[in-house]
PDB file of N, CA and C in Angstrom:
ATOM      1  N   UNK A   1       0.839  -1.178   0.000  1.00  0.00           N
ATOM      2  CA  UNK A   1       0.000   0.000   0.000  1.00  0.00           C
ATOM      3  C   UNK A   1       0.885   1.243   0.000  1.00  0.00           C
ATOM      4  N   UNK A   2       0.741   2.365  -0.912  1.00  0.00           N
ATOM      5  CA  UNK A   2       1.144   3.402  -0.708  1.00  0.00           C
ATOM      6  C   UNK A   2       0.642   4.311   0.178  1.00  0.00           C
ATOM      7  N   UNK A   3       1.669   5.501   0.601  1.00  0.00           N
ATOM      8  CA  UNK A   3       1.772   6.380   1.357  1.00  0.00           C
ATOM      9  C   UNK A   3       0.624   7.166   0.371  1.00  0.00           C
ATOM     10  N   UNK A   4      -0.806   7.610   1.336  1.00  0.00           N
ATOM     11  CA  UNK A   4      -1.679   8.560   0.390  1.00  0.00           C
ATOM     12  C   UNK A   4      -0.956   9.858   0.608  1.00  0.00           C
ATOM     13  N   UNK A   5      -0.125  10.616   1.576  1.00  0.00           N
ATOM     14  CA  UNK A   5       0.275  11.696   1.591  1.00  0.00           C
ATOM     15  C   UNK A   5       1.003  12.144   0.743  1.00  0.00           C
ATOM     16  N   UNK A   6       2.245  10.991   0.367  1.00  0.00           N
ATOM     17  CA  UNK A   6       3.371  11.185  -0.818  1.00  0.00           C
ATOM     18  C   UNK A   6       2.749  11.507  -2.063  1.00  0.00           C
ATOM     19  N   UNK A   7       1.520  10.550  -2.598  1.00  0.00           N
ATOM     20  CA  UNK A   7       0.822  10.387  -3.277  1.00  0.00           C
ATOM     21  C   UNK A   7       0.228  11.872  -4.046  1.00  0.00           C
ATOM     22  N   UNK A   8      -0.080  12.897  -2.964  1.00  0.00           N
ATOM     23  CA  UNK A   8      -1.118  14.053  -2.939  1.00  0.00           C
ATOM     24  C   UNK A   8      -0.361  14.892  -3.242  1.00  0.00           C
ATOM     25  N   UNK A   9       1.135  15.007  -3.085  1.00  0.00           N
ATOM     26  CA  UNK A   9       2.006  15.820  -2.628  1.00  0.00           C
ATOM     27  C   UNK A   9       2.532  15.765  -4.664  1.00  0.00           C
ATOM     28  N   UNK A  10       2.376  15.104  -5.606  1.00  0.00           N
ATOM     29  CA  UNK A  10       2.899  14.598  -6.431  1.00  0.00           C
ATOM     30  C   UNK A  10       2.085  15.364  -7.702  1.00  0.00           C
ATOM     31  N   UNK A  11       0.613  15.652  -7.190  1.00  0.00           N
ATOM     32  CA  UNK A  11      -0.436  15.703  -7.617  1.00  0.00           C
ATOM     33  C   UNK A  11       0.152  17.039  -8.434  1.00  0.00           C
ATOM     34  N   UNK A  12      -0.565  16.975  -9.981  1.00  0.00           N
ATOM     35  CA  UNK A  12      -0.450  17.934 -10.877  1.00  0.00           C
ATOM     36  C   UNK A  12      -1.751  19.076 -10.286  1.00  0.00           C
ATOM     37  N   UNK A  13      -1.818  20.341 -10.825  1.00  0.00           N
ATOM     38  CA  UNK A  13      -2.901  21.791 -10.542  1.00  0.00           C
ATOM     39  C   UNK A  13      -3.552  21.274 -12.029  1.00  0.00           C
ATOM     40  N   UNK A  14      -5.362  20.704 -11.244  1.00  0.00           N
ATOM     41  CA  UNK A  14      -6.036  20.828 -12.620  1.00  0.00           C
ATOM     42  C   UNK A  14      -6.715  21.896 -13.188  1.00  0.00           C
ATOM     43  N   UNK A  15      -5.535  22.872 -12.403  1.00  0.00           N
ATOM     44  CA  UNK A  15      -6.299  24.027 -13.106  1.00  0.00           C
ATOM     45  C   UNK A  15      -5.214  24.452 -14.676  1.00  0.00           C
ATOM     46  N   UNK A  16      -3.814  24.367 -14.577  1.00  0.00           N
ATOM     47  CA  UNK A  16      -3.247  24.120 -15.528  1.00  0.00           C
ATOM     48  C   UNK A  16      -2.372  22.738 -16.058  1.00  0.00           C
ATOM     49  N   UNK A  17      -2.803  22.149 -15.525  1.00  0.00           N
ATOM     50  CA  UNK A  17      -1.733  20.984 -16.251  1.00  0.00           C
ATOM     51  C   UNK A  17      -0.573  20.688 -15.691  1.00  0.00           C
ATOM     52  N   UNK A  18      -0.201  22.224 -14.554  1.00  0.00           N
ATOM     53  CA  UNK A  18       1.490  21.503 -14.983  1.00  0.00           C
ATOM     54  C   UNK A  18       1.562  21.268 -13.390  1.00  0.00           C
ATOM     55  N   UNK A  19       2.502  20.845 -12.693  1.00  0.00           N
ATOM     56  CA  UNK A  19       3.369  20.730 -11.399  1.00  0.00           C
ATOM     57  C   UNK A  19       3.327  21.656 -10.616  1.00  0.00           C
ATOM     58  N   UNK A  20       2.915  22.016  -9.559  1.00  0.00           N
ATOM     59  CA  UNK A  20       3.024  22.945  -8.425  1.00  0.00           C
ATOM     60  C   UNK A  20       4.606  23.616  -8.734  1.00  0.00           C
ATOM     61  N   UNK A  21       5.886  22.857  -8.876  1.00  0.00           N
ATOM     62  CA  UNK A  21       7.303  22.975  -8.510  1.00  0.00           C
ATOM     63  C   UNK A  21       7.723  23.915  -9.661  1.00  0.00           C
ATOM     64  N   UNK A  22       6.682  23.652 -10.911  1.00  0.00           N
ATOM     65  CA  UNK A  22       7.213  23.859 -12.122  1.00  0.00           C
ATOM     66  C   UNK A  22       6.167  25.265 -12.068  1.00  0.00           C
ATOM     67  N   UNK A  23       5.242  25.773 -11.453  1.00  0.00           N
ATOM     68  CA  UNK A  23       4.892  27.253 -11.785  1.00  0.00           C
ATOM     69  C   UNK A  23       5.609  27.804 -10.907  1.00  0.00           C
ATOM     70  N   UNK A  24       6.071  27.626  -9.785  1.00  0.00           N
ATOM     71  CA  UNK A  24       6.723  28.326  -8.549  1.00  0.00           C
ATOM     72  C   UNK A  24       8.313  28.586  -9.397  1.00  0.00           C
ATOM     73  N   UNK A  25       9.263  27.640 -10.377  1.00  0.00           N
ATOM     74  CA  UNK A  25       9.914  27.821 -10.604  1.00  0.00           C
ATOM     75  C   UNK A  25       9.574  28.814 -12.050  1.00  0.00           C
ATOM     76  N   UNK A  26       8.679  28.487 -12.730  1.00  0.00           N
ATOM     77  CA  UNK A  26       8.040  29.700 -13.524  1.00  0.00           C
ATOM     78  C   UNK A  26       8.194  30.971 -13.199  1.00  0.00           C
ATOM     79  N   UNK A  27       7.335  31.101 -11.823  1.00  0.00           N
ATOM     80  CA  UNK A  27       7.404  32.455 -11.639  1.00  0.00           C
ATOM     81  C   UNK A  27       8.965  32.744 -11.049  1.00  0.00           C
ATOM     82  N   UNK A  28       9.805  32.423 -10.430  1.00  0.00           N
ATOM     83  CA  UNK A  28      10.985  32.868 -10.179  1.00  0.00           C
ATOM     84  C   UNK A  28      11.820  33.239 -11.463  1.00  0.00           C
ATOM     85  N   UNK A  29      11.277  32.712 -12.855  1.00  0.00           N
ATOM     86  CA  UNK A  29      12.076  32.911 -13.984  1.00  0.00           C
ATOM     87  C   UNK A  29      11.311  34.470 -14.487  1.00  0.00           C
ATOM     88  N   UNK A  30      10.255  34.571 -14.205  1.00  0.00           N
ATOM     89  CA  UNK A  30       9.398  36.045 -14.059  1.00  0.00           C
ATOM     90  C   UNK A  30      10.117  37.258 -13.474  1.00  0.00           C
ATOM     91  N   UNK A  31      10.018  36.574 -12.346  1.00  0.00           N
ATOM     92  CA  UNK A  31      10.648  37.492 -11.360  1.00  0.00           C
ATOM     93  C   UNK A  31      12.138  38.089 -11.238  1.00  0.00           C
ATOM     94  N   UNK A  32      12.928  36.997 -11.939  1.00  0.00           N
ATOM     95  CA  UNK A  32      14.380  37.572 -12.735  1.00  0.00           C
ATOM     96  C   UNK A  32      14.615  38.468 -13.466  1.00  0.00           C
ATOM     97  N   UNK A  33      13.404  37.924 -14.589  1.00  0.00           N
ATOM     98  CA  UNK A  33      13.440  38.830 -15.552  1.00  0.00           C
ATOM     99  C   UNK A  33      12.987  40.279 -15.058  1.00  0.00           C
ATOM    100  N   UNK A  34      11.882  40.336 -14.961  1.00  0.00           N
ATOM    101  CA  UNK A  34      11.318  41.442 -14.482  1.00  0.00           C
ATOM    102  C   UNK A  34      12.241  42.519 -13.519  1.00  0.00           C
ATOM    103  N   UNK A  35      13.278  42.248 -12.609  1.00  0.00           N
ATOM    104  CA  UNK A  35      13.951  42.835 -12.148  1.00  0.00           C
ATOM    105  C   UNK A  35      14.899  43.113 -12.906  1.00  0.00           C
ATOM    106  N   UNK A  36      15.633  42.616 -13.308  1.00  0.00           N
ATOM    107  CA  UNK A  36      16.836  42.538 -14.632  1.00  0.00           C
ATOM    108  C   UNK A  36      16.237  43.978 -15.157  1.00  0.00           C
ATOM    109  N   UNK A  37      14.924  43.654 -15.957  1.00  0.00           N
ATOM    110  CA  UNK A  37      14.374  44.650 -16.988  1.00  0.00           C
ATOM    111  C   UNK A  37      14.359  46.204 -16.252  1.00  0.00           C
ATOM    112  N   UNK A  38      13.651  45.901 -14.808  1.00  0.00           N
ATOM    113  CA  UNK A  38      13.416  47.080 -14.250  1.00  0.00           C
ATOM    114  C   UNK A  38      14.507  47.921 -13.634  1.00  0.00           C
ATOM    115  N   UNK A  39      16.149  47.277 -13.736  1.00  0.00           N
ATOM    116  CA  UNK A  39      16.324  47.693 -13.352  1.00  0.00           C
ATOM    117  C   UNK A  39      17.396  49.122 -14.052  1.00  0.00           C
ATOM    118  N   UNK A  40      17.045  49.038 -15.311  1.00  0.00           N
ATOM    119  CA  UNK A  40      17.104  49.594 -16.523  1.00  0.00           C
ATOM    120  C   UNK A  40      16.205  50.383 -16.755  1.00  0.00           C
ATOM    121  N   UNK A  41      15.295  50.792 -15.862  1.00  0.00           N
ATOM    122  CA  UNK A  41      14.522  51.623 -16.274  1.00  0.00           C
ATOM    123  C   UNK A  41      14.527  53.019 -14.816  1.00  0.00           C
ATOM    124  N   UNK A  42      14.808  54.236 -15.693  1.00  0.00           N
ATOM    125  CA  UNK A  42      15.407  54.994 -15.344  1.00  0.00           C
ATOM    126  C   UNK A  42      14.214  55.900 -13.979  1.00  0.00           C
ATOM    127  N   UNK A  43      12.775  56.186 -14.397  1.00  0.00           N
ATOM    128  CA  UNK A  43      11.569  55.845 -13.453  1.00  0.00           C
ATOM    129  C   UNK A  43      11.587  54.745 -12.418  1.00  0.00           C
ATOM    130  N   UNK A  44      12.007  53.747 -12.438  1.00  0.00           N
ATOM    131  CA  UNK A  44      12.051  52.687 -10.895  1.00  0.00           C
ATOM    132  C   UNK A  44      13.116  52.933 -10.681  1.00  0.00           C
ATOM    133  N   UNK A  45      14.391  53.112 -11.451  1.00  0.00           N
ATOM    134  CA  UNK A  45      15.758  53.321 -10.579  1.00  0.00           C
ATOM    135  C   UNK A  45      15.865  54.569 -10.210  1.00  0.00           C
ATOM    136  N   UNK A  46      15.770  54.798  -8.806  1.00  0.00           N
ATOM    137  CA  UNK A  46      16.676  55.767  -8.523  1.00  0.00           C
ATOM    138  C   UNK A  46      17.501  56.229  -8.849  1.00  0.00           C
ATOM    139  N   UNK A  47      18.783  57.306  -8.716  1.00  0.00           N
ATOM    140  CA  UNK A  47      19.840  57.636  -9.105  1.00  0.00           C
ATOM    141  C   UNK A  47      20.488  57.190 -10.052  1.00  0.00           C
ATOM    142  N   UNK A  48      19.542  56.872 -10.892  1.00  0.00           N
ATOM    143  CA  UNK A  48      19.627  56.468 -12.440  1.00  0.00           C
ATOM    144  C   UNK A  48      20.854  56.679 -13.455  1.00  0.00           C
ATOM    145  N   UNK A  49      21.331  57.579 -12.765  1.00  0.00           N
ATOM    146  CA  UNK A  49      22.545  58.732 -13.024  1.00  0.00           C
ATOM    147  C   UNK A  49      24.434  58.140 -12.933  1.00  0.00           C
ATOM    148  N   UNK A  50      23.647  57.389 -11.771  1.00  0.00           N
ATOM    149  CA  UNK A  50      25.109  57.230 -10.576  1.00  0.00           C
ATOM    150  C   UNK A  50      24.935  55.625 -10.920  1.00  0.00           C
ATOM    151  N   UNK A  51      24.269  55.050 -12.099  1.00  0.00           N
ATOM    152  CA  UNK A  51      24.529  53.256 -12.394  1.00  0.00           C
ATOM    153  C   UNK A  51      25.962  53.104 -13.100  1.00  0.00           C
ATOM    154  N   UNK A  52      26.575  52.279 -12.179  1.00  0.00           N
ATOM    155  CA  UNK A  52      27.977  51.431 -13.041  1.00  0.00           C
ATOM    156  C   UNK A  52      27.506  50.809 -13.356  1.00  0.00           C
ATOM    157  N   UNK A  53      28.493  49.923 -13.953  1.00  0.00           N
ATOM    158  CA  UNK A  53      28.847  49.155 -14.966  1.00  0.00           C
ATOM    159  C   UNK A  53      28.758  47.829 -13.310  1.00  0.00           C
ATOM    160  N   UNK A  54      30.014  47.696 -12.691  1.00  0.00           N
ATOM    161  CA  UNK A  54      30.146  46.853 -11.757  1.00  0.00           C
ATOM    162  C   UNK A  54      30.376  47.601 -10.463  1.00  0.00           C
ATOM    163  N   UNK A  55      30.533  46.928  -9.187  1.00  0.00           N
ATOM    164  CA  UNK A  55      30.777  46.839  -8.117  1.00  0.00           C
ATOM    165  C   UNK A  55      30.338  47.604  -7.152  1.00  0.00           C
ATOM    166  N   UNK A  56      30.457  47.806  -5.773  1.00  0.00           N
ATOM    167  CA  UNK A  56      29.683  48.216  -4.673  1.00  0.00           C
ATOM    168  C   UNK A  56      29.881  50.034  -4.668  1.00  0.00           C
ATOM    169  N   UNK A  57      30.075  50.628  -5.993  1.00  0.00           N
ATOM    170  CA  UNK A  57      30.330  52.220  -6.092  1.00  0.00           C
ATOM    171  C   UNK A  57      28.750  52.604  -6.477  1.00  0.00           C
ATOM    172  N   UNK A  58      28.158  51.749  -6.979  1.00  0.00           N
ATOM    173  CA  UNK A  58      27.171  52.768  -7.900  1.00  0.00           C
ATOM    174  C   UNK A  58      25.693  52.869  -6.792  1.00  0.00           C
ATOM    175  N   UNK A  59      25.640  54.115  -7.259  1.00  0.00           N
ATOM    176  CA  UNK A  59      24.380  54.686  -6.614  1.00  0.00           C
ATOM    177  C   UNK A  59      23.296  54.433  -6.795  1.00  0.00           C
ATOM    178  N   UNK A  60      22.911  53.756  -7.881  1.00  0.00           N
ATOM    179  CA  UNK A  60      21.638  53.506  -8.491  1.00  0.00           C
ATOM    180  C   UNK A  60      21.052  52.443  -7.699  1.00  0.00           C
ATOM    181  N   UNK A  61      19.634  52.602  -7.539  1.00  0.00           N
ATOM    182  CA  UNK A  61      18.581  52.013  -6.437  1.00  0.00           C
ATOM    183  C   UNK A  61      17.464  51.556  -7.704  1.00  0.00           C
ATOM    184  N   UNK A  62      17.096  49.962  -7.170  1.00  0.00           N
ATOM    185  CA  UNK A  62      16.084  49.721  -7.769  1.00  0.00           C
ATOM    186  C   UNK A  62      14.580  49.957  -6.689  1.00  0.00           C
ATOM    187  N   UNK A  63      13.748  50.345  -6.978  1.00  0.00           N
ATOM    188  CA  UNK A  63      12.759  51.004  -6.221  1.00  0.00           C
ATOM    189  C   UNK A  63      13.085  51.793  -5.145  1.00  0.00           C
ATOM    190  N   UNK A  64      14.224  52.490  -4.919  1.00  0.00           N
ATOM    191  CA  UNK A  64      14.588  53.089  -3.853  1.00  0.00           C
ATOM    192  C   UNK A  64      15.286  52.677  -2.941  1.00  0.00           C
ATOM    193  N   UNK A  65      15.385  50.879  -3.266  1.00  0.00           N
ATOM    194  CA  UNK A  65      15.847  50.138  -2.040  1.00  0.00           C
ATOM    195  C   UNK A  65      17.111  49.266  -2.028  1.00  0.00           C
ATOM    196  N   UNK A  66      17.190  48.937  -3.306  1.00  0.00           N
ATOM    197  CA  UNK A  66      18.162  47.651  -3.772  1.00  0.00           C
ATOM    198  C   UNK A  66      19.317  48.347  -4.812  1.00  0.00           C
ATOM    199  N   UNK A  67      20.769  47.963  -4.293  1.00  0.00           N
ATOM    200  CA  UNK A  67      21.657  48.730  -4.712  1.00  0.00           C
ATOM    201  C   UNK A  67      21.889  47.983  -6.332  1.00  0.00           C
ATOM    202  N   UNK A  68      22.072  48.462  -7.472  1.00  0.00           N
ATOM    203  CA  UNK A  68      21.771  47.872  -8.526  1.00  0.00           C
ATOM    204  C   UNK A  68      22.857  48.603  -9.714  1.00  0.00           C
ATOM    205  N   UNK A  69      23.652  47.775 -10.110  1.00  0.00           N
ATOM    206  CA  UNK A  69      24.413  47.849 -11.666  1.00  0.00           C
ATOM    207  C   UNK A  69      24.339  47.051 -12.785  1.00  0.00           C
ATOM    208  N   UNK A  70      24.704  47.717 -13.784  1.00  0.00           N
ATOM    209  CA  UNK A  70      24.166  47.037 -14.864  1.00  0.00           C
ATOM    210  C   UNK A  70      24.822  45.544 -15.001  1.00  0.00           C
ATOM    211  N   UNK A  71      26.194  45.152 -14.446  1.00  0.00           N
ATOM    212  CA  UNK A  71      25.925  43.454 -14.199  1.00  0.00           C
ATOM    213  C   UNK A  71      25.219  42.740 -13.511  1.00  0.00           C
ATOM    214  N   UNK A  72      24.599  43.414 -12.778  1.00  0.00           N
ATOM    215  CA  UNK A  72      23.475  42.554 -11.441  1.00  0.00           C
ATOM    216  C   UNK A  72      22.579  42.707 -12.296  1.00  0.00           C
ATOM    217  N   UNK A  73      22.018  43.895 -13.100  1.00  0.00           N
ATOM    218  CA  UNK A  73      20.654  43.622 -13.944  1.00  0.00           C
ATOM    219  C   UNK A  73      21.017  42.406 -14.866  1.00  0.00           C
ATOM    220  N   UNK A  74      22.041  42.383 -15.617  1.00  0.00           N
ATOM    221  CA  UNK A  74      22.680  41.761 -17.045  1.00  0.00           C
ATOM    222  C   UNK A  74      22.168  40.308 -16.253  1.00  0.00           C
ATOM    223  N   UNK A  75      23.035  39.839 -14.718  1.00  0.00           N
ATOM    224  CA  UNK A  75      22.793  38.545 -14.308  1.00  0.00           C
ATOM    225  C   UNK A  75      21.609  38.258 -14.044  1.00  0.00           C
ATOM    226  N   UNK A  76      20.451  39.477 -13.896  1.00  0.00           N
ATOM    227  CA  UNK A  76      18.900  38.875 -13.939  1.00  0.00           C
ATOM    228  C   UNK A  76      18.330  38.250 -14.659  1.00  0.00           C
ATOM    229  N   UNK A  77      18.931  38.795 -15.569  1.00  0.00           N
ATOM    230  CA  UNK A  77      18.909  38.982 -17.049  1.00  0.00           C
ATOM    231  C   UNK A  77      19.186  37.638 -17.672  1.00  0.00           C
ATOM    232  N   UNK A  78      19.945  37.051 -17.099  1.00  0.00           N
ATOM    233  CA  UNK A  78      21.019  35.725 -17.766  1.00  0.00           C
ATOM    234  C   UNK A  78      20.703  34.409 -16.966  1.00  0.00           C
ATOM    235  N   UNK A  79      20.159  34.731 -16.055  1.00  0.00           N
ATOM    236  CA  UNK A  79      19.312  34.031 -14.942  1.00  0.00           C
ATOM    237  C   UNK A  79      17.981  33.535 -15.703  1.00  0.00           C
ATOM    238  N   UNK A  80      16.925  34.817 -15.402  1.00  0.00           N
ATOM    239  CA  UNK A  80      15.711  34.514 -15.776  1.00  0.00           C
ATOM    240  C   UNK A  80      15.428  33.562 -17.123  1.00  0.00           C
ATOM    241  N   UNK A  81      16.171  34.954 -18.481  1.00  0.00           N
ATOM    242  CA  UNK A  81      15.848  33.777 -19.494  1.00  0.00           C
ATOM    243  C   UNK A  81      15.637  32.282 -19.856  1.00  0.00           C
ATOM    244  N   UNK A  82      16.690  31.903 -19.352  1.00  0.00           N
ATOM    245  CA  UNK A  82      16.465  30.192 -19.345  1.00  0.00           C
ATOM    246  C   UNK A  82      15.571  29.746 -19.079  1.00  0.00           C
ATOM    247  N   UNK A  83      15.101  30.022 -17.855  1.00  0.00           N
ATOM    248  CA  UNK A  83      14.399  29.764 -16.903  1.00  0.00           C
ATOM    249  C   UNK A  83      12.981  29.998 -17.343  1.00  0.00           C
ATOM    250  N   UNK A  84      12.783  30.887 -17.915  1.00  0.00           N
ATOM    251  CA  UNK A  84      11.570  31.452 -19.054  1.00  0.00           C
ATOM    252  C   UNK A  84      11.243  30.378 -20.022  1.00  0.00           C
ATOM    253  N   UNK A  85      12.859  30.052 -20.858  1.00  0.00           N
ATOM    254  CA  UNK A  85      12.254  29.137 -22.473  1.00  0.00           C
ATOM    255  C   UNK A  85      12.297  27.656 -21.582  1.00  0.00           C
ATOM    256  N   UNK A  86      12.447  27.372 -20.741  1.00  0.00           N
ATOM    257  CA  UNK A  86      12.550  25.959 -20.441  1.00  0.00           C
ATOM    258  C   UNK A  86      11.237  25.598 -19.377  1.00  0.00           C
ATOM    259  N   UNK A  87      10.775  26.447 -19.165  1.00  0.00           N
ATOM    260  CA  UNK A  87       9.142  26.228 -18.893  1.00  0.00           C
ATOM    261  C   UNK A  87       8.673  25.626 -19.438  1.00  0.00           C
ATOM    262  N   UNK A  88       8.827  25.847 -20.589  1.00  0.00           N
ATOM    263  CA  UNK A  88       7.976  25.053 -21.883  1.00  0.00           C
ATOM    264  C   UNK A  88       8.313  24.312 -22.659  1.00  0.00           C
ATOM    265  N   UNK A  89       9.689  24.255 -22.470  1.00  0.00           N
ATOM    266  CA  UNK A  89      10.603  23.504 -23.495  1.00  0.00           C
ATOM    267  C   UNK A  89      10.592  21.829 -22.681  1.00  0.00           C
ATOM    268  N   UNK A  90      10.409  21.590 -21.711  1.00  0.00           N
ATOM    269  CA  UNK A  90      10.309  20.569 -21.167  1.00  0.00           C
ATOM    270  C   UNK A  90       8.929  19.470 -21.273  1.00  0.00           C
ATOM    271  N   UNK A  91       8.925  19.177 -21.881  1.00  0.00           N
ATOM    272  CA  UNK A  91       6.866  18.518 -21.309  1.00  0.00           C
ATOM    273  C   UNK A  91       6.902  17.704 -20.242  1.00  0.00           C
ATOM    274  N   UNK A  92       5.743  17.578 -19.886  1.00  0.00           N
ATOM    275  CA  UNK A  92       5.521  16.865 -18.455  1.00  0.00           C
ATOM    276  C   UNK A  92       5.381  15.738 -18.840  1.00  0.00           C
ATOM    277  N   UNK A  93       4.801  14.533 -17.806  1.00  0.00           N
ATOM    278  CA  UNK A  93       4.664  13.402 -18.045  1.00  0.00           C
ATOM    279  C   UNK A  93       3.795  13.001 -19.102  1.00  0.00           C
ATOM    280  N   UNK A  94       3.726  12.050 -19.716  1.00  0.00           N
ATOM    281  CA  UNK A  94       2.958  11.569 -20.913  1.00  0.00           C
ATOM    282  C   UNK A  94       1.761  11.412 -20.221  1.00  0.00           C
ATOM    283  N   UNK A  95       0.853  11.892 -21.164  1.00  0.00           N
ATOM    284  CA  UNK A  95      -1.304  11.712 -20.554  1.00  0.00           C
ATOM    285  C   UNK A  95      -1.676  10.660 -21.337  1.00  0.00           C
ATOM    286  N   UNK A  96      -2.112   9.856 -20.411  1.00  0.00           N
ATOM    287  CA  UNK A  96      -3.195   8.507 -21.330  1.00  0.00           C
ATOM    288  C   UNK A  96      -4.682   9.413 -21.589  1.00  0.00           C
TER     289      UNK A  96
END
């Protein structure tokens, strides 16, 4: 007899098809991006002015709060994507 808990825990969302693990990691590939993007944008960054290139000099704030250069965006950036096309690039288990 199986464990019904393991069992439940395994269970696909019939609301889309896919894996609990696999939208949670979805949205973290969202959420890369989306920061990456924003943080290039001169309206959410603060001191928009004062963005390096690298390291702990630059002034630029993403929403006011998060110290941000254009390699930390670039690595959102380089992060997320993947993480984006392989959402879909994967299929789930085969459906009878």
């Amino acid at each position: 007899m199986t464990n019904s808990m393991a069992h439940s825990r395994a269970r696909r969302n019939p609301a889309d098809g896919r894996a609990p693990v696999r939208r949670i990691a979805s949205g973290f590939a969202v959420l890369l991006l989306l920061l990456g993007a924003l943080g290039f944008v001169p309206g959410i960054t603060s001191d928009y002015a004062d963005l390096r290139f690298a390291g702990p000099g630059s002034g630029a704030r993403l929403l006011g709060l998060f110290q941000v250069s254009v390699v930390h965006n670039l690595v959102h950036l380089v992060l997320g994507w993947p993480g984006w096309r392989w959402r879909a690039a994967w299929p789930g288990p085969a459906r009878s």
